[in-house]
PDB file of N, CA and C in Angstrom:
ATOM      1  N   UNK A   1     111.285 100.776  84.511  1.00  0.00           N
ATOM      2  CA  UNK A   1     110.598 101.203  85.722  1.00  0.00           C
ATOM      3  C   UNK A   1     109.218 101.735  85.328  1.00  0.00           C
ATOM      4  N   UNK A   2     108.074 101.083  85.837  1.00  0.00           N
ATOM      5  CA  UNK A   2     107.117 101.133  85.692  1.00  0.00           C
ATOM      6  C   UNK A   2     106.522 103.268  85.741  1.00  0.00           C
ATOM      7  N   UNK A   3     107.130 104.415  86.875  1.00  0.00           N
ATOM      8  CA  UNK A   3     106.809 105.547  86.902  1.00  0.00           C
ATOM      9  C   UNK A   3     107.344 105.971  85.623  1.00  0.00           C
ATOM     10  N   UNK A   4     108.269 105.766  85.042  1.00  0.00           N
ATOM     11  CA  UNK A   4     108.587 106.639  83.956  1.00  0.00           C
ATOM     12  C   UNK A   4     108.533 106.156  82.513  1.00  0.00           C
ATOM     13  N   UNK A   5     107.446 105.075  82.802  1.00  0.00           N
ATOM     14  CA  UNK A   5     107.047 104.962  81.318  1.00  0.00           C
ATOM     15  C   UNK A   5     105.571 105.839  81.389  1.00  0.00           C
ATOM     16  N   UNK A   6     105.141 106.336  82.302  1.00  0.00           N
ATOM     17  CA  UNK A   6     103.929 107.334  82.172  1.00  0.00           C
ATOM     18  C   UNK A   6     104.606 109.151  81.585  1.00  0.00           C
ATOM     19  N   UNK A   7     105.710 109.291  81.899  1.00  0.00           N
ATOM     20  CA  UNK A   7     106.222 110.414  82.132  1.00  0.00           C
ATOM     21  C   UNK A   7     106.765 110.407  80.151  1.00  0.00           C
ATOM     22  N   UNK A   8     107.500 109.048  79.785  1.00  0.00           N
ATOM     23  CA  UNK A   8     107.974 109.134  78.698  1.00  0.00           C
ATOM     24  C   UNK A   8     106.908 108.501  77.379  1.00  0.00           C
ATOM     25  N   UNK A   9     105.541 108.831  78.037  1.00  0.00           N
ATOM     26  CA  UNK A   9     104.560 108.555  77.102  1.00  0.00           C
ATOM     27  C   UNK A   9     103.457 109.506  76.596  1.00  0.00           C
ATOM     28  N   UNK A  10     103.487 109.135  75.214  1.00  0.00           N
ATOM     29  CA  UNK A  10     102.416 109.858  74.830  1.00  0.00           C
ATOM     30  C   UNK A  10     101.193 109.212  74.168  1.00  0.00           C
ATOM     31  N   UNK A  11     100.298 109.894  74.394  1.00  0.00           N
ATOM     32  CA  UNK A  11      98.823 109.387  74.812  1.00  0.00           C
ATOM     33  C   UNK A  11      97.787 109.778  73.269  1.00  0.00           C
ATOM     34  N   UNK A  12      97.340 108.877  73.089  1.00  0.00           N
ATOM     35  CA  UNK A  12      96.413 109.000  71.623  1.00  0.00           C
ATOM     36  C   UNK A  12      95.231 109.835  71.720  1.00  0.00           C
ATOM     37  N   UNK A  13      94.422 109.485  73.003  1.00  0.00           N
ATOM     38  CA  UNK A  13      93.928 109.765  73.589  1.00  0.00           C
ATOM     39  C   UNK A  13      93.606 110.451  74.968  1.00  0.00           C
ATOM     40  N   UNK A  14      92.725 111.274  75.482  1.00  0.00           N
ATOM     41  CA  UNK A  14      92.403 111.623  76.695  1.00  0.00           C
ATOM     42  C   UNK A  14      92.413 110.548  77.498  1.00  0.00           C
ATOM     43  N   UNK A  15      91.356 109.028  77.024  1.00  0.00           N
ATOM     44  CA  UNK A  15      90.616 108.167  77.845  1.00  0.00           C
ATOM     45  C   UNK A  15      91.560 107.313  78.129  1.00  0.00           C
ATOM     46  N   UNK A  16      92.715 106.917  76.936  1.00  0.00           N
ATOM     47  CA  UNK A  16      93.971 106.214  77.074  1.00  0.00           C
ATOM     48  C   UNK A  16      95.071 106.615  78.450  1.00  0.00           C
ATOM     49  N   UNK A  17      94.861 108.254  78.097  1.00  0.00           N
ATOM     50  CA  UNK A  17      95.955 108.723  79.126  1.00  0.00           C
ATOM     51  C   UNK A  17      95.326 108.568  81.022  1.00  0.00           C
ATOM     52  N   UNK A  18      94.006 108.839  80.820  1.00  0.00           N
ATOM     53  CA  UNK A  18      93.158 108.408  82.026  1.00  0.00           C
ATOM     54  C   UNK A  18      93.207 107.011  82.733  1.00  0.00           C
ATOM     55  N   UNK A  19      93.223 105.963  81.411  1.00  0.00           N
ATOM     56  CA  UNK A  19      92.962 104.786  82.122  1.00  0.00           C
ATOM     57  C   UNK A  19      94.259 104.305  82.512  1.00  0.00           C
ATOM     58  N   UNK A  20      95.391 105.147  81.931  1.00  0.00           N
ATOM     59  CA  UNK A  20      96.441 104.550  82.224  1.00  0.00           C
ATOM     60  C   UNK A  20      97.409 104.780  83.468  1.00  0.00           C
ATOM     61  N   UNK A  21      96.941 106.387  83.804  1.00  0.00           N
ATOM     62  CA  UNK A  21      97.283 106.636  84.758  1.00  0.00           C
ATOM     63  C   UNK A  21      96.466 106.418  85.860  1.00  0.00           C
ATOM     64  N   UNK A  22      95.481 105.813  86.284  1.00  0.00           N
ATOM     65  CA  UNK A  22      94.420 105.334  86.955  1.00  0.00           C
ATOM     66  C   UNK A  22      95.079 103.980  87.342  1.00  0.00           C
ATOM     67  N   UNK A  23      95.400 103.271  86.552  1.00  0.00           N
ATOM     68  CA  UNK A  23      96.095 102.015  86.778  1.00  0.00           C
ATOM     69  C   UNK A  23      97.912 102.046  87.308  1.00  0.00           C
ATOM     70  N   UNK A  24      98.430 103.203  86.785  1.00  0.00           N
ATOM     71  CA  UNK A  24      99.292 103.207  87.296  1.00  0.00           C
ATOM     72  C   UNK A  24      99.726 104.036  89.499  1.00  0.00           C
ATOM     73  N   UNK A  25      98.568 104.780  89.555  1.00  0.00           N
ATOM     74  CA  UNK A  25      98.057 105.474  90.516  1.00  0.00           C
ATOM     75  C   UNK A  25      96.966 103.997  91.510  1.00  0.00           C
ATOM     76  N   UNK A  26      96.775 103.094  90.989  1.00  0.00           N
ATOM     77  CA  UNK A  26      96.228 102.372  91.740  1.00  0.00           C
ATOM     78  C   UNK A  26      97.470 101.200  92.159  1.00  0.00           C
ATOM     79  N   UNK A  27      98.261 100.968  91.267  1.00  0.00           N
ATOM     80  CA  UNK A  27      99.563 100.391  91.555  1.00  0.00           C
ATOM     81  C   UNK A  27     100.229 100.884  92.359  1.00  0.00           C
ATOM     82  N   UNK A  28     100.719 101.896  92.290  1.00  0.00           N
ATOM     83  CA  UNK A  28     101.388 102.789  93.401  1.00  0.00           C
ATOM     84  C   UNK A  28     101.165 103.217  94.912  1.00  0.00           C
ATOM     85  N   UNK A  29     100.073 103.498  94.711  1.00  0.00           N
ATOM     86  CA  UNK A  29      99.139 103.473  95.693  1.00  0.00           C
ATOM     87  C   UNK A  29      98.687 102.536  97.113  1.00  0.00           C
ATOM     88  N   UNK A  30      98.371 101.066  95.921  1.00  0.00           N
ATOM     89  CA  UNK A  30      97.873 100.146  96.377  1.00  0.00           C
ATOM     90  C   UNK A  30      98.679  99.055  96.607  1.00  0.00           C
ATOM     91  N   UNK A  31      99.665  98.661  95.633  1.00  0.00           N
ATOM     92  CA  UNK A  31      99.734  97.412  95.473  1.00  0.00           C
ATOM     93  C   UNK A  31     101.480  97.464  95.564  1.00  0.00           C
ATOM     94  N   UNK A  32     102.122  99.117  95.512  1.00  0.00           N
ATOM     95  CA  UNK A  32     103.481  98.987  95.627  1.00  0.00           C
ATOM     96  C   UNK A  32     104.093  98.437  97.035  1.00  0.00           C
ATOM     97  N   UNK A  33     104.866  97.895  97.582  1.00  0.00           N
ATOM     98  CA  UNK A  33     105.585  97.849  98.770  1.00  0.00           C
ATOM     99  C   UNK A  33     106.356  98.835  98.960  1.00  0.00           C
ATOM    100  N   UNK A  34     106.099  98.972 100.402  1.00  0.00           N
ATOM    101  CA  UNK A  34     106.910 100.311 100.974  1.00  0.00           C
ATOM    102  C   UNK A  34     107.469  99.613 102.447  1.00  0.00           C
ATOM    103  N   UNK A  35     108.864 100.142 102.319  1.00  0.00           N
ATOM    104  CA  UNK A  35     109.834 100.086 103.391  1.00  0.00           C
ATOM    105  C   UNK A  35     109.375 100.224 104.620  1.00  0.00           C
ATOM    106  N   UNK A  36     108.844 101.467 105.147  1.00  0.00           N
ATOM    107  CA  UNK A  36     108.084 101.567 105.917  1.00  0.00           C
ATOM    108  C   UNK A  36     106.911 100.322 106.891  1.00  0.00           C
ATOM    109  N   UNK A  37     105.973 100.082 105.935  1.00  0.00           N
ATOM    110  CA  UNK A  37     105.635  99.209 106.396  1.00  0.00           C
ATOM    111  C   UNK A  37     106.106  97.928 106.242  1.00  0.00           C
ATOM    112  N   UNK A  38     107.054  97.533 106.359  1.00  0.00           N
ATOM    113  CA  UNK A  38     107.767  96.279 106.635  1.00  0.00           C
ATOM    114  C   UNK A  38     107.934  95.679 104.865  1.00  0.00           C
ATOM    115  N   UNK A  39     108.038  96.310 104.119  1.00  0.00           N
ATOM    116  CA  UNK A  39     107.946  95.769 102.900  1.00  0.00           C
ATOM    117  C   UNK A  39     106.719  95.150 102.225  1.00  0.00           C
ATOM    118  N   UNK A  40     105.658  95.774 103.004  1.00  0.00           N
ATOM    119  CA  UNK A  40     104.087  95.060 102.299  1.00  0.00           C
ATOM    120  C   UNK A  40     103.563  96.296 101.178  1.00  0.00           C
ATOM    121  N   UNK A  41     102.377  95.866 100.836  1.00  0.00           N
ATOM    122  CA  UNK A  41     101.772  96.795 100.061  1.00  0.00           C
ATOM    123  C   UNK A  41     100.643  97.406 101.346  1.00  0.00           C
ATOM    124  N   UNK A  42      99.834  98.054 100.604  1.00  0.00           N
ATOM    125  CA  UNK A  42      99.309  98.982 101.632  1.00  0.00           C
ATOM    126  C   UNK A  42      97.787  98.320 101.831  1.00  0.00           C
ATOM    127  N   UNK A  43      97.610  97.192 101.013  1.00  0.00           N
ATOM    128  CA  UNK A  43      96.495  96.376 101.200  1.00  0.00           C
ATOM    129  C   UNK A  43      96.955  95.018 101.844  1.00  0.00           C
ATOM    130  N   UNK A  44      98.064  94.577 101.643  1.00  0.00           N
ATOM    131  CA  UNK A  44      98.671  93.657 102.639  1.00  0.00           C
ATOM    132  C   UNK A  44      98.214  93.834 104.690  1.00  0.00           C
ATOM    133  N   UNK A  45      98.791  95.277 104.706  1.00  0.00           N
ATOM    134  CA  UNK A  45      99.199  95.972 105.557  1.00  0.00           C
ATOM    135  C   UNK A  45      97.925  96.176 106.449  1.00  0.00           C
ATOM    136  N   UNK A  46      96.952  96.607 105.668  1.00  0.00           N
ATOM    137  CA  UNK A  46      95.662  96.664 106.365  1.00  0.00           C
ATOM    138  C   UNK A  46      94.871  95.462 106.437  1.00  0.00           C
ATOM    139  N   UNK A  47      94.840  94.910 105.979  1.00  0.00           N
ATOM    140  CA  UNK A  47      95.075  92.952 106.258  1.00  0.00           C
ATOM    141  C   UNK A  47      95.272  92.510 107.312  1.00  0.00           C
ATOM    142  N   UNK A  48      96.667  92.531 107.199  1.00  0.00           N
ATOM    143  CA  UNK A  48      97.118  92.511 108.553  1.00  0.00           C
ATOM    144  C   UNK A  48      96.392  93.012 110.161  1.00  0.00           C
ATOM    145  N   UNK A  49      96.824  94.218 109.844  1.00  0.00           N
ATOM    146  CA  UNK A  49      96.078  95.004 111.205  1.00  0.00           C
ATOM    147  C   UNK A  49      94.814  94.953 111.369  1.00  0.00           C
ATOM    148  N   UNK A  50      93.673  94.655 110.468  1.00  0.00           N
ATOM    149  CA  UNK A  50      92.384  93.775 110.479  1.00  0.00           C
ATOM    150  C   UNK A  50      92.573  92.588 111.338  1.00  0.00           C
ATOM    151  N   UNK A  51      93.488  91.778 110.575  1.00  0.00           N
ATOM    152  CA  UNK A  51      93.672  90.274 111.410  1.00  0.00           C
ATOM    153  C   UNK A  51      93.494  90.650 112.851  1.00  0.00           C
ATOM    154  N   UNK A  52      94.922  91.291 113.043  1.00  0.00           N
ATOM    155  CA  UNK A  52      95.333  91.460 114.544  1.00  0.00           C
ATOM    156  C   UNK A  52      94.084  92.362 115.280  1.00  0.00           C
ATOM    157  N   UNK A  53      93.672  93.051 114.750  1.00  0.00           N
ATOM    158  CA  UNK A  53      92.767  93.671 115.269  1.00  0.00           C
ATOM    159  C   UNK A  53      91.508  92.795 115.834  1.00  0.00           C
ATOM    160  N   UNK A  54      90.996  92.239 114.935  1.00  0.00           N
ATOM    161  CA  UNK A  54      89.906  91.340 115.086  1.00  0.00           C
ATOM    162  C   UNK A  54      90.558  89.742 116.311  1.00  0.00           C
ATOM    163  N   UNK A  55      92.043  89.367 116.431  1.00  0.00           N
ATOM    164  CA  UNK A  55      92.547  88.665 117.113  1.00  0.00           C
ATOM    165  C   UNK A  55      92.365  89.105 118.882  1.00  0.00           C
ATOM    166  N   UNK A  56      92.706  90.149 118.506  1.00  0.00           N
ATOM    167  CA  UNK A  56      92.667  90.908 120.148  1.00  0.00           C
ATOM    168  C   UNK A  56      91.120  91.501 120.804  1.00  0.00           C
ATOM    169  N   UNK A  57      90.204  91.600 119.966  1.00  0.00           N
ATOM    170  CA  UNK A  57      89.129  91.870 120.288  1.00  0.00           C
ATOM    171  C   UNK A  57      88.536  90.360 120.615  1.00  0.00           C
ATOM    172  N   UNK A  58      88.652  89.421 120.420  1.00  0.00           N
ATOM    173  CA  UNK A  58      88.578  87.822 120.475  1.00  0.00           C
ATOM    174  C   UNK A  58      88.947  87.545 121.467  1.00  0.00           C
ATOM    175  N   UNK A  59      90.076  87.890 121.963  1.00  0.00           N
ATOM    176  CA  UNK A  59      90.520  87.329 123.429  1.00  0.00           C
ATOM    177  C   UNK A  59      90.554  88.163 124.633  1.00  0.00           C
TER     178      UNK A  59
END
């Protein structure tokens, strides 16, 4: 599982531990799926409601 290899790691570096949790915080964030919204990610999601948004202002 991708959260607890940050938790069971140790870091050589400051910039290592930065970039890594930066990437893992942008995964999570961004790119995980959540139940909630129907199983998308949260850039899917706003995608979406862009689409539809821009669909209904159209007609």
């Amino acid at each position: 599982m991708r959260d607890r290899h940050l938790h069971e790691r140790l870091f050589s570096t400051m910039r290592q531990a930065r970039l890594e949790i930066f990437q893992w915080l942008t995964y999570y964030n961004a790119r995980r799926r959540y139940s909630a919204i129907s199983y998308l990610s949260p850039i899917e999601f706003e995608q979406h409601h862009q689409r539809e948004r821009r669909i209904t202002l159209a007609a």
